[in-house]
N, C-alpha and C. Protein backbone atom coordinates (compact mmCIF):
# COMPACT_ATOMS: atom_id res chain seq x y z
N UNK A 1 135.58 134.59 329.85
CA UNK A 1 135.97 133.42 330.64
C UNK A 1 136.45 132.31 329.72
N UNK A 2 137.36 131.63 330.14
CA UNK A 2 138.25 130.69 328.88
C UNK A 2 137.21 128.93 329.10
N UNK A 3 137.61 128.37 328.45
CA UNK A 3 136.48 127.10 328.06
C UNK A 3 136.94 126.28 329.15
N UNK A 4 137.96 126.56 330.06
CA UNK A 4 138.34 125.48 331.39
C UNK A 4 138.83 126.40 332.25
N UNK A 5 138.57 126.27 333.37
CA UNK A 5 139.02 127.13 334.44
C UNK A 5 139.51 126.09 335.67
N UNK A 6 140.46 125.93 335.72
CA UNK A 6 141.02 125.30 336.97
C UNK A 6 141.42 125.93 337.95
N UNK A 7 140.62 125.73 339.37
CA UNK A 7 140.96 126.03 340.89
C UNK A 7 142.36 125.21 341.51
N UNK A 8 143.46 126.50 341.55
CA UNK A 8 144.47 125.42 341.96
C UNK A 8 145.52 126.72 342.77
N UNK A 9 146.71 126.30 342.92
CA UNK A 9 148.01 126.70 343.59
C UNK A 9 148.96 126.26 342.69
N UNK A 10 149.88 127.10 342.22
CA UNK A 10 150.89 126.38 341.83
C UNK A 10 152.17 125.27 342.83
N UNK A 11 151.65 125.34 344.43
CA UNK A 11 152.23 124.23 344.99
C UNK A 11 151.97 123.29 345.07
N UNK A 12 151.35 122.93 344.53
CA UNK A 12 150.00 121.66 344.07
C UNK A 12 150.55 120.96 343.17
N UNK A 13 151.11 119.71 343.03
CA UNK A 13 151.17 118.98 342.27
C UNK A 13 150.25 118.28 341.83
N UNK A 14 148.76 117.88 342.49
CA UNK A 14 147.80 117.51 342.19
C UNK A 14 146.64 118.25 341.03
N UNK A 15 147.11 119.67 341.36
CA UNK A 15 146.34 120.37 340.28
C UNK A 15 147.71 120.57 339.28
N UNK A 16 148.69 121.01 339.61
CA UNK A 16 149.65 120.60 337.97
C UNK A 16 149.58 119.46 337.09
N UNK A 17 149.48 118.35 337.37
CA UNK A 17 148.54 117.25 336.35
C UNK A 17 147.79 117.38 335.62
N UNK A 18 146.94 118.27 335.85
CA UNK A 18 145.41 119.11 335.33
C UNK A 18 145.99 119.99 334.21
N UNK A 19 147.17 120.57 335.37
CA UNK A 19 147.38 121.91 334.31
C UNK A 19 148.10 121.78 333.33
N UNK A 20 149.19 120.98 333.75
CA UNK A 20 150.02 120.51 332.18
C UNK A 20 149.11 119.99 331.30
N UNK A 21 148.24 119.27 331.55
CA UNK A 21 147.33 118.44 330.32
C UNK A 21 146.57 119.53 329.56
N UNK A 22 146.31 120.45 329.82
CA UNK A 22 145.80 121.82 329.44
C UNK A 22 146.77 122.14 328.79
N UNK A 23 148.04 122.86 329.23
CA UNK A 23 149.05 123.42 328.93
C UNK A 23 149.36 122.71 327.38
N UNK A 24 149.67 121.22 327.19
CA UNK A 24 150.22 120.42 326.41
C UNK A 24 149.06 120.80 325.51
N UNK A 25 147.89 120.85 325.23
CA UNK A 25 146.96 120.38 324.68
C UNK A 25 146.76 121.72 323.91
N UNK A 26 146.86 122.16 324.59
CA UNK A 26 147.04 124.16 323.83
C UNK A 26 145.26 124.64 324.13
N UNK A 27 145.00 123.94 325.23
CA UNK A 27 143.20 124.17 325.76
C UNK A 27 143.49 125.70 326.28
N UNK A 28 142.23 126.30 325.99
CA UNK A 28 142.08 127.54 326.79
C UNK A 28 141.28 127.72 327.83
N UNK A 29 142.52 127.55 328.39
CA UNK A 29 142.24 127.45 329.64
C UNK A 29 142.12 128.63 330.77
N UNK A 30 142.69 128.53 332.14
CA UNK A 30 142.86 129.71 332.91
C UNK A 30 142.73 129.60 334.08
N UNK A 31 144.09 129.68 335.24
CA UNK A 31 144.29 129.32 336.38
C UNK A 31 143.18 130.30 337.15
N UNK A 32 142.56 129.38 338.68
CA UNK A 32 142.10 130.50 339.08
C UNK A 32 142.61 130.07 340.55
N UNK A 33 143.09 131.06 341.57
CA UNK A 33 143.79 130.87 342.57
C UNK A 33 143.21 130.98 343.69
N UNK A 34 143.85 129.25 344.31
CA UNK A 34 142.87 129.18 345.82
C UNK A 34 144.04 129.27 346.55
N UNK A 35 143.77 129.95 348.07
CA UNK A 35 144.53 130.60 348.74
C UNK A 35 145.05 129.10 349.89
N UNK A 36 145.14 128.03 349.42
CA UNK A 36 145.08 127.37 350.00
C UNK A 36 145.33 127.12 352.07
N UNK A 37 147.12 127.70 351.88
CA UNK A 37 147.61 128.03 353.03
C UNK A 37 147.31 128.83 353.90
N UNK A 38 145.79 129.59 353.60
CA UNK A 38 145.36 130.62 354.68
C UNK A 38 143.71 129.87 354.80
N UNK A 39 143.76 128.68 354.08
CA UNK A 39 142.63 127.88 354.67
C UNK A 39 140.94 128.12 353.97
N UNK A 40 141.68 128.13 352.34
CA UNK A 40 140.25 128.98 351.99
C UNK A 40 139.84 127.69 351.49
N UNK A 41 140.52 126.34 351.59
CA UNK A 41 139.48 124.85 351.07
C UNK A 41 138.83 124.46 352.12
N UNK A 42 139.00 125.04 353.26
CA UNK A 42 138.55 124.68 354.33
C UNK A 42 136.83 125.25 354.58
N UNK A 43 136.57 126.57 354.00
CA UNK A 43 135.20 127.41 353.87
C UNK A 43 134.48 126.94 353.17
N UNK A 44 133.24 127.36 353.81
CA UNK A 44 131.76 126.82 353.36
C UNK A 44 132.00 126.95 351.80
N UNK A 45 132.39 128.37 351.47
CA UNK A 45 132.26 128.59 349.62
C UNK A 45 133.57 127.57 349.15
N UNK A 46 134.16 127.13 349.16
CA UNK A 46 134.85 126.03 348.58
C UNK A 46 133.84 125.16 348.61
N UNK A 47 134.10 124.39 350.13
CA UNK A 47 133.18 123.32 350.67
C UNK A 47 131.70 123.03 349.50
N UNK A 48 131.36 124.30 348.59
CA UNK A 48 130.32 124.30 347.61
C UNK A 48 130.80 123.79 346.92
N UNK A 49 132.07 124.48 346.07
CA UNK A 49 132.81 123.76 344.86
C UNK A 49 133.19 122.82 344.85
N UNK A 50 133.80 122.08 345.99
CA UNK A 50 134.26 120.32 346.27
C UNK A 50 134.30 120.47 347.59
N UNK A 51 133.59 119.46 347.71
CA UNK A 51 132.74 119.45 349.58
C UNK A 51 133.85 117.93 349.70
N UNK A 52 134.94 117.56 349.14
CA UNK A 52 135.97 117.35 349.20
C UNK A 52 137.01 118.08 350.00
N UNK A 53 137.17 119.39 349.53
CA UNK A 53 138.15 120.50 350.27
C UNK A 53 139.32 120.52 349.53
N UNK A 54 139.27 120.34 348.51
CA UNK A 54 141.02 119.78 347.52
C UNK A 54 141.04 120.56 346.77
N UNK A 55 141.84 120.68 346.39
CA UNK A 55 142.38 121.29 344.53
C UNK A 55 143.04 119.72 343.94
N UNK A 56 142.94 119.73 342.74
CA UNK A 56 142.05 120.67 341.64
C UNK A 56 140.90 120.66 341.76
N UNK A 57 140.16 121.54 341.03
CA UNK A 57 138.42 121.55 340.65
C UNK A 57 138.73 121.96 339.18
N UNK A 58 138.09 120.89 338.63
CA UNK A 58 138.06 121.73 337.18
C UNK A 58 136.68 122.41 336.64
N UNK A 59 136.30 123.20 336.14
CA UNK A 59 135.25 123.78 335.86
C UNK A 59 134.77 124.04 333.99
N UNK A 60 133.84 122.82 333.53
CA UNK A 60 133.71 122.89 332.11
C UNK A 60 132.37 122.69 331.69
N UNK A 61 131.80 123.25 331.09
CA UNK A 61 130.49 123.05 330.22
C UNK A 61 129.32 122.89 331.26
N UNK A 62 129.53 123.72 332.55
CA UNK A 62 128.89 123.06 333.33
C UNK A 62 128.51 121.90 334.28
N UNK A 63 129.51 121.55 334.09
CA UNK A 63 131.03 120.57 335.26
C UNK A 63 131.52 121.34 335.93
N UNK A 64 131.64 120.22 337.32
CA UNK A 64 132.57 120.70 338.16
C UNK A 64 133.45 119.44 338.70
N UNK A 65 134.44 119.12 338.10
CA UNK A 65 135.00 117.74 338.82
C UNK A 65 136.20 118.15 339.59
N UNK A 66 136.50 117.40 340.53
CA UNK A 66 137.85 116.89 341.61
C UNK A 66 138.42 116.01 341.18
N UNK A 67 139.55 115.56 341.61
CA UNK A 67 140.53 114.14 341.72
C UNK A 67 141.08 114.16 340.35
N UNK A 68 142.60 114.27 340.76
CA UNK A 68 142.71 114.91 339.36
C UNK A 68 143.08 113.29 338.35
N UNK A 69 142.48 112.39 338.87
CA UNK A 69 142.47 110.95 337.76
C UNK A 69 141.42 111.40 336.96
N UNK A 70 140.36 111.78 337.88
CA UNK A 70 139.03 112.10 336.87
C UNK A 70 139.45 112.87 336.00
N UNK A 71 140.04 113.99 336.56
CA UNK A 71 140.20 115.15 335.68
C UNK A 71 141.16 114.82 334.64
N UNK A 72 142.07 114.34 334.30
CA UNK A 72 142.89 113.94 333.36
C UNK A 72 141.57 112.73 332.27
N UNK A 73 141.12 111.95 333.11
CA UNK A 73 140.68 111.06 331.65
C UNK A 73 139.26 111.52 331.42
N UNK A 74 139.03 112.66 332.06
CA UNK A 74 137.82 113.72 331.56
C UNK A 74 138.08 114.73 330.41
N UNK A 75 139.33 114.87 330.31
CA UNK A 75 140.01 115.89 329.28
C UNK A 75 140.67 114.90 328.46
N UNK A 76 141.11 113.89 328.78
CA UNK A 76 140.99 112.85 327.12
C UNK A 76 139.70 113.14 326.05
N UNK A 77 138.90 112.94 326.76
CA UNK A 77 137.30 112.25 326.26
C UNK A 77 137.11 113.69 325.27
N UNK A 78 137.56 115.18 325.88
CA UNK A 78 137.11 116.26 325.59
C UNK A 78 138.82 116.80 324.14
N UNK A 79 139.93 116.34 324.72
CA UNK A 79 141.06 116.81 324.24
C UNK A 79 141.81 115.93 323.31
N UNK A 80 141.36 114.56 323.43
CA UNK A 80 141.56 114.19 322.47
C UNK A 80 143.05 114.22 322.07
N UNK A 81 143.60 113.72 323.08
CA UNK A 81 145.45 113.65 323.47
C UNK A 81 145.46 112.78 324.40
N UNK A 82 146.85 112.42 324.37
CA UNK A 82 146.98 111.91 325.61
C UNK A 82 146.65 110.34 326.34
N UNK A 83 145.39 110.04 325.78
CA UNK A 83 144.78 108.65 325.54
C UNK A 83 145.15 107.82 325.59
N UNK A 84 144.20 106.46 325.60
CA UNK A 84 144.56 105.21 325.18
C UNK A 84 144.05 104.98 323.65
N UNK A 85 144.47 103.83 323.10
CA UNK A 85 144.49 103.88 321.71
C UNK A 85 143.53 102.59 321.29
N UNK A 86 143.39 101.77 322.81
CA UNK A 86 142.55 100.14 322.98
C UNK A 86 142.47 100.18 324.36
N UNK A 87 141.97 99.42 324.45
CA UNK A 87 140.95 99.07 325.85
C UNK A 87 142.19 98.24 326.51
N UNK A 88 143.18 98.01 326.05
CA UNK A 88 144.30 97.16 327.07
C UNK A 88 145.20 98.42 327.11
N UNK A 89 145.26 99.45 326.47
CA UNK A 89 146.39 100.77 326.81
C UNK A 89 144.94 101.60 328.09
N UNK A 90 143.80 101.66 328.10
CA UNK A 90 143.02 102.18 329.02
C UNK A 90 143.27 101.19 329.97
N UNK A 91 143.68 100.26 330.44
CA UNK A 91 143.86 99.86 331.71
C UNK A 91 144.78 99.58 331.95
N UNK A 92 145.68 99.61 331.42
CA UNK A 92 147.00 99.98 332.07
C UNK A 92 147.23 101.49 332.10
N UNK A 93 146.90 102.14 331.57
CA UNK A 93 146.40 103.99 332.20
C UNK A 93 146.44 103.65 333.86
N UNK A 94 144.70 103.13 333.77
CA UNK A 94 144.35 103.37 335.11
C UNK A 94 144.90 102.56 335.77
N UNK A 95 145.99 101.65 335.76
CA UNK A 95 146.78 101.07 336.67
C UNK A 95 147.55 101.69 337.14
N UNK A 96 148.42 102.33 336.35
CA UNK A 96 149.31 103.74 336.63
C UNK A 96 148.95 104.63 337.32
N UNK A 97 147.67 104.98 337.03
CA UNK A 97 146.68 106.09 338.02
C UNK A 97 146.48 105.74 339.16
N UNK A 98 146.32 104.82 339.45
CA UNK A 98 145.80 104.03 340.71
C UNK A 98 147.24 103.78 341.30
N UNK A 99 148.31 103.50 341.07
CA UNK A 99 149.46 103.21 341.28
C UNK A 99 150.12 104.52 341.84
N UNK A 100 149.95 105.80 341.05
CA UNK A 100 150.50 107.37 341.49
C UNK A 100 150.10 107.44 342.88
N UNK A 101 148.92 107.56 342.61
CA UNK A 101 147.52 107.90 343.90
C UNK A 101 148.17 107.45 344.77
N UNK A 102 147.86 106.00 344.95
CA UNK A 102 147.91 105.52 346.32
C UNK A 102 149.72 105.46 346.64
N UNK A 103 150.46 105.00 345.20
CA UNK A 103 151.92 104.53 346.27
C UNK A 103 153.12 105.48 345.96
N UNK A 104 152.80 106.59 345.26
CA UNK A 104 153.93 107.29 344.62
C UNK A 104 152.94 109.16 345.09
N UNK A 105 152.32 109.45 344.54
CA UNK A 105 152.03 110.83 344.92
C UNK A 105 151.79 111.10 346.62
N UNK A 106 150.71 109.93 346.86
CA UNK A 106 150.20 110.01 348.54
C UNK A 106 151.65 110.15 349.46
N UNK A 107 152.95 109.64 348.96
CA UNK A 107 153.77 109.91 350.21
C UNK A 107 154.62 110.96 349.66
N UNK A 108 154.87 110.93 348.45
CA UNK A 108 156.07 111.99 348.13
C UNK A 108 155.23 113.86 348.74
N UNK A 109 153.74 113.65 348.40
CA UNK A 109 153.21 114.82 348.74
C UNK A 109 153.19 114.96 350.11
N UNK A 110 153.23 114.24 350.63
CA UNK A 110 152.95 114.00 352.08
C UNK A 110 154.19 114.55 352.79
N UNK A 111 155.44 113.93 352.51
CA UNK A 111 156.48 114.19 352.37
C UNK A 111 157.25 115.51 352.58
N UNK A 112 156.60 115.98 351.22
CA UNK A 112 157.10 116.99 350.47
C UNK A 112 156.50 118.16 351.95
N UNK A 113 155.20 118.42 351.84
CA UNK A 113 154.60 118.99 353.13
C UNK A 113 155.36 119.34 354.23
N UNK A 114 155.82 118.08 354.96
CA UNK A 114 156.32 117.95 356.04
C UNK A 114 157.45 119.01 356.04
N UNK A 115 158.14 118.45 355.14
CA UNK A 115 159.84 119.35 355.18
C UNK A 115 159.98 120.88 354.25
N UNK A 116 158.74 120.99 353.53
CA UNK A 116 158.68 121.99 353.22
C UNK A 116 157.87 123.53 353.25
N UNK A 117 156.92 122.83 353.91
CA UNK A 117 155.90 123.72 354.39
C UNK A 117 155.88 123.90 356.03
N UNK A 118 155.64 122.40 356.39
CA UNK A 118 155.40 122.26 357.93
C UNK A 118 156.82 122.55 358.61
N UNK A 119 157.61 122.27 357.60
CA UNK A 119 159.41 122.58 358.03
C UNK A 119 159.54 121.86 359.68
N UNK A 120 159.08 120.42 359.63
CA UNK A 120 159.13 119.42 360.74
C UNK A 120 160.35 119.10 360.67
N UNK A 121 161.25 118.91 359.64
CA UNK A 121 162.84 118.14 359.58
C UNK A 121 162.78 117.06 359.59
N UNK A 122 163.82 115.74 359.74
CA UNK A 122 163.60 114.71 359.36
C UNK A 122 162.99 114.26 361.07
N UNK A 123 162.30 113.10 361.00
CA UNK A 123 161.06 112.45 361.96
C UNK A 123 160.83 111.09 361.60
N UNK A 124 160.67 110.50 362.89
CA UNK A 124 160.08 108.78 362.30
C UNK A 124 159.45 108.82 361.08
N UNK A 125 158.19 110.10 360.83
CA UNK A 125 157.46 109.96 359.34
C UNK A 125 157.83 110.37 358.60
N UNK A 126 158.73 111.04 358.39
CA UNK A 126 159.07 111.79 357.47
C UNK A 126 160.43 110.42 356.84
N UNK A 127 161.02 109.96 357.59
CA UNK A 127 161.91 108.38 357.20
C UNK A 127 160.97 107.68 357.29
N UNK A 128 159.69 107.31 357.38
CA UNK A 128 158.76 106.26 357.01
C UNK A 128 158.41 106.76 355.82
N UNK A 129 157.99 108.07 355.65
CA UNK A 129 157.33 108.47 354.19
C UNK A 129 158.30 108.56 353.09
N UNK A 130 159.47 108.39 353.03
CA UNK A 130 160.74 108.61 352.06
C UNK A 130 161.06 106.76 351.34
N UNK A 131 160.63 106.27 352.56
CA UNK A 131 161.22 105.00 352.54
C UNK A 131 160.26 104.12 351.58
N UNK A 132 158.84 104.79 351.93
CA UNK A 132 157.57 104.03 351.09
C UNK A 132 157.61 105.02 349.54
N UNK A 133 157.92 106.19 349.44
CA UNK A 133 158.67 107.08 348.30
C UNK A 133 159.73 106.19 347.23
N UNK A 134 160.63 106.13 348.12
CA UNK A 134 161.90 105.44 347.36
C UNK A 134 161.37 104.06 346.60
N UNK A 135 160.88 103.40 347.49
CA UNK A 135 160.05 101.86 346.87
C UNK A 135 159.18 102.07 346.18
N UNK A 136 158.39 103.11 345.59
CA UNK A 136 157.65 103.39 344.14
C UNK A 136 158.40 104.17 343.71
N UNK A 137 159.11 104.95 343.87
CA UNK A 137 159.95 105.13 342.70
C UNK A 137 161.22 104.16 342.11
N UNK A 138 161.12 103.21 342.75
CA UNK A 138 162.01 101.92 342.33
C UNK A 138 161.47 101.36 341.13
N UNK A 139 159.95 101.09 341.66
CA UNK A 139 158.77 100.11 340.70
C UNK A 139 158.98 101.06 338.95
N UNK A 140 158.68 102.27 339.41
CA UNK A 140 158.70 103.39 338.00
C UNK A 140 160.20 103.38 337.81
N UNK A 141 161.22 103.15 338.05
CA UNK A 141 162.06 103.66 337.25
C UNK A 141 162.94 102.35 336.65
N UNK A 142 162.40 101.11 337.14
CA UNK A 142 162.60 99.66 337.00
C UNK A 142 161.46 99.53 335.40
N UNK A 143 160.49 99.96 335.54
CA UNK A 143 159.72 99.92 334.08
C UNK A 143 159.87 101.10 333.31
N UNK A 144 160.67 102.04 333.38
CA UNK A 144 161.17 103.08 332.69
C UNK A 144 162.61 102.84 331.82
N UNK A 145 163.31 101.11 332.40
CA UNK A 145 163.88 100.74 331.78
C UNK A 145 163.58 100.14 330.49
N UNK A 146 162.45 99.95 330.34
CA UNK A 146 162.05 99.32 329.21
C UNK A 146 160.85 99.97 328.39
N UNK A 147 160.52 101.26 328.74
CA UNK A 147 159.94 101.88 327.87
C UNK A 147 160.40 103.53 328.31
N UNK A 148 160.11 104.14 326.82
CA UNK A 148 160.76 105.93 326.98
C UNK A 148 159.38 106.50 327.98
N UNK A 149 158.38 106.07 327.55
CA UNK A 149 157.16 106.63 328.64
C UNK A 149 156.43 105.12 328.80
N UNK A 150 155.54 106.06 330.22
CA UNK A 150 155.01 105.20 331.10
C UNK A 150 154.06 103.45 330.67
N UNK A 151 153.31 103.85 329.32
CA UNK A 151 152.89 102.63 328.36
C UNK A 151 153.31 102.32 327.42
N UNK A 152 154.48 102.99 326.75
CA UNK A 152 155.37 102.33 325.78
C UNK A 152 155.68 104.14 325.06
N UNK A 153 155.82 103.81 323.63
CA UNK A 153 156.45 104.97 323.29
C UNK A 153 156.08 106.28 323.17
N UNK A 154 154.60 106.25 323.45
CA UNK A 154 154.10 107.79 323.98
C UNK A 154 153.74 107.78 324.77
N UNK A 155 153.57 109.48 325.31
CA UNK A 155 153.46 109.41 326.55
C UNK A 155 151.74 109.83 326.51
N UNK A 156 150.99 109.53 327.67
CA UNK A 156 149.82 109.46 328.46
C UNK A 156 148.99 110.51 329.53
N UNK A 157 148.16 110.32 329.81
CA UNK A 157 147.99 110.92 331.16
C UNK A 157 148.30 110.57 332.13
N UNK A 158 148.87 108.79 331.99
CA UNK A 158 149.70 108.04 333.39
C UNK A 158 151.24 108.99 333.33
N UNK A 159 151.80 108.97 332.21
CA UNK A 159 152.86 109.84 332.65
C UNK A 159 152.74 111.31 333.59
N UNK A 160 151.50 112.23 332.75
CA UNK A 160 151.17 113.38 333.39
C UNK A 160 150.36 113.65 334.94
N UNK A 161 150.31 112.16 335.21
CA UNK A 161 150.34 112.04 336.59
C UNK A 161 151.26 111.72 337.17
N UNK A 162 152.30 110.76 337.50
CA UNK A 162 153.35 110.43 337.86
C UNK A 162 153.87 111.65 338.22
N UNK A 163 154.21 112.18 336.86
CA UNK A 163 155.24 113.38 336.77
C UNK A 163 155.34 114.63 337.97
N UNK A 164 153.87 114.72 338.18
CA UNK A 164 153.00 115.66 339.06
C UNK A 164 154.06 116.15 340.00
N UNK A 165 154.82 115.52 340.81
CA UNK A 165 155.77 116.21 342.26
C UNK A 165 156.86 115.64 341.47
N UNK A 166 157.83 115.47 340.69
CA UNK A 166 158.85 115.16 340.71
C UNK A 166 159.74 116.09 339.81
N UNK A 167 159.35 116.96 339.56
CA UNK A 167 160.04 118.07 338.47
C UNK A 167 161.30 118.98 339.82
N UNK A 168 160.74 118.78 340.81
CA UNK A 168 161.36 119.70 341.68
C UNK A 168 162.16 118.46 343.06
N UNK A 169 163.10 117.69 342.71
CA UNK A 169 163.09 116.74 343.96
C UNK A 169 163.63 117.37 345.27
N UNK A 170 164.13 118.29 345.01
CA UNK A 170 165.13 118.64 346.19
C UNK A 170 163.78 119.30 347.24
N UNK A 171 162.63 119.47 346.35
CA UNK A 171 161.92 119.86 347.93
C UNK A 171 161.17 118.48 348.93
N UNK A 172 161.64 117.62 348.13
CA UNK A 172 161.22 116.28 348.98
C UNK A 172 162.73 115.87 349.28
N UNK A 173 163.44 116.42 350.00
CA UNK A 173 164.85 116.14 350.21
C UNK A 173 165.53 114.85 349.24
N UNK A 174 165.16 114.71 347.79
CA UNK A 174 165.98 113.63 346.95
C UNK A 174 166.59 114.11 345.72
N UNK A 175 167.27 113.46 345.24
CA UNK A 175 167.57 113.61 344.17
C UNK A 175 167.75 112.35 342.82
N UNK A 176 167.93 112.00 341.87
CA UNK A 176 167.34 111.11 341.24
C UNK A 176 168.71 110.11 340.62
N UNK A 177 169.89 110.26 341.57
CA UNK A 177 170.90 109.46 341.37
C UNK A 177 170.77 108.06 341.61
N UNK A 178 169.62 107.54 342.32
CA UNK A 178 169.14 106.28 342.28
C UNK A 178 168.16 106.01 341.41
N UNK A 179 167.62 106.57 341.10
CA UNK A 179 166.68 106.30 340.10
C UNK A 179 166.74 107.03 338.69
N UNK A 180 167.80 106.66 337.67
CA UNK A 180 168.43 107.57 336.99
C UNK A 180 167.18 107.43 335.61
N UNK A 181 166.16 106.50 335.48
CA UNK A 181 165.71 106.05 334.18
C UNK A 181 164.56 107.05 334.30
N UNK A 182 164.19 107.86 336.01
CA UNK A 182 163.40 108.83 336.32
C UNK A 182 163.73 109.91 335.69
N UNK A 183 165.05 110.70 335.95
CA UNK A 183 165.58 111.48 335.19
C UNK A 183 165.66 111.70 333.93
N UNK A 184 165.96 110.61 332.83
CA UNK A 184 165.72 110.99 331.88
C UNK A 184 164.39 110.56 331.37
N UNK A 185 163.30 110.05 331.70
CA UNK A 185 161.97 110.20 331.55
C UNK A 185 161.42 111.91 331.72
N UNK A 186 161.81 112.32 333.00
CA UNK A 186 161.38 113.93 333.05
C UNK A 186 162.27 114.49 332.25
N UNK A 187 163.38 114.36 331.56
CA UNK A 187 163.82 115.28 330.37
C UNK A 187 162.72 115.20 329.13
N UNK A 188 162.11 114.09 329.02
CA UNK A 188 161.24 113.72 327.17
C UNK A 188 160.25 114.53 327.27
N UNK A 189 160.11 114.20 328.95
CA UNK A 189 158.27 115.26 329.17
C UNK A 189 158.62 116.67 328.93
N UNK A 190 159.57 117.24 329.80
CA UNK A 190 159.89 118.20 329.41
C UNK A 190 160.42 119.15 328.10
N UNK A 191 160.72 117.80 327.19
CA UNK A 191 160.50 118.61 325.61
C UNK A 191 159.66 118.22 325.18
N UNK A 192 158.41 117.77 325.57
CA UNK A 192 157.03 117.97 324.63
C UNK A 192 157.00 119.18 324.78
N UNK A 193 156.10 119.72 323.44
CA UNK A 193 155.52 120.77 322.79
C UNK A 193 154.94 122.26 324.35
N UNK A 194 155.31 122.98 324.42
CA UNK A 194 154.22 123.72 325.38
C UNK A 194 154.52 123.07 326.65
N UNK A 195 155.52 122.77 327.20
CA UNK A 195 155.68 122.22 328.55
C UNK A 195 155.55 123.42 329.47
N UNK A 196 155.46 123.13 330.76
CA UNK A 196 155.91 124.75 331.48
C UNK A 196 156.25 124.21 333.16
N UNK A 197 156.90 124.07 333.72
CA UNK A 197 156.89 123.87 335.09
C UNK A 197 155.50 124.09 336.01
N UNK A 198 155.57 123.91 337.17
CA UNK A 198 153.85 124.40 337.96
C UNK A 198 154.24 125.38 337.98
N UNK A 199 155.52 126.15 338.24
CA UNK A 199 155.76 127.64 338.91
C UNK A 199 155.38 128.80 338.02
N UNK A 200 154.97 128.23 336.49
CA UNK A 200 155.07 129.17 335.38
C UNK A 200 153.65 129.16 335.51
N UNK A 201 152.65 127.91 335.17
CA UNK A 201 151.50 127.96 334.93
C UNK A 201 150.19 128.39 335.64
N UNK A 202 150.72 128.23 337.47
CA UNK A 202 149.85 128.27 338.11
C UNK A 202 149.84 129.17 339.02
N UNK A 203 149.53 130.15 339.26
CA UNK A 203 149.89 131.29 340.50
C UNK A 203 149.92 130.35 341.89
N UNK A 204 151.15 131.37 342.51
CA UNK A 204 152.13 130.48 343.60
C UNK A 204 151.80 131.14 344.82
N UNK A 205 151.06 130.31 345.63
CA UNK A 205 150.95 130.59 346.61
C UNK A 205 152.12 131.48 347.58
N UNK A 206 152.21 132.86 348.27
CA UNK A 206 152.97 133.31 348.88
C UNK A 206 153.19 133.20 350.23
């Protein structure tokens, strides 16, 4: 069994956060696959592992954590990447974190769902959820003008959250001709060391 085991989907952008930070870090790690779409976060034996019902779960030393903020500045502490460098780069981290969460992942995933899974088409929410989308990705690609990553010239675990749903836009019906400083931000990530898409790292839900 490898020294981290993450419960995830590779349609998960919430557990790809997890997994790139692994991936980057060269941790040995090792996807383990929840069946999500046939409702297995929904069962009592999940319901054990995170009585949450989510992916990720990461599983270490006798840990078991959720939410993948935790899980990213839980694998700082352990990986020793990625970090803050002072106590004013750690809170602007978790500003970023707190910033993904609530105004940039919560709708693009939401989003993303609708038109790609639930295959609803466009809908009052689905143009309410694009519209609150577009306006954080304004905020990020307005401060992407002035730095190559998310706290200045390296990149973070605020980047490796952000990043989480946006490698693939066309399944949230966008593309990044408005927000062009987005685009080439996901080119830098994508030549760090050991990058891999979710589709490579994480077994894909069928």
């Amino acid at each position: 069994m490898a020294e981290y085991v993450l419960h995830c989907f590779a349609q998960s952008g919430n557990a790809y956060k997890a997994a790139l930070m692994l991936q980057l870090c060269s941790a040995e790690w090792e996807p383990r696959f929840v069946d999500f779409f046939n409702g297995e976060t929904q069962t009592s034996a999940f319901r054990d592992l995170n009585d949450m019902g989510e992916v990720p779960v990461l599983e270490h030393q006798h840990k078991r954590l959720s939410q993948s903020g935790v899980i990213l500045d839980y694998l700082v502490q352990h990986l020793h990447q990625f970090g803050p460098e002072n106590e004013d780069e750690r809170l602007e981290i978790w500003r970023w974190l707190l910033f993904d969460n609530h105004k940039l992942t919560a709708n693009i995933a939401t989003l993303r769902y609708l038109l790609k899974f639930a295959q609803t088409g466009e809908t009052p929410v689905t143009d309410f959820l694009r519209k609150r989308a577009h306006s954080a990705l304004a905020i990020l690609n307005h401060h992407l003008n002035k730095h190559p990553f998310v706290i200045g010239a390296r990149p973070t675990i605020a980047d490796l959250s952000l990043c989480g749903y946006l490698f693939f836009p066309e399944e949230f019906g966008m593309t990044w001709e408005e927000h062009p400083q987005i685009a080439h931000w996901l080119q830098r990530i994508k030549a760090l060391p050991n990058w891999q898409s979710q589709y490579d790292l994480m077994p894909e839900q069928a």
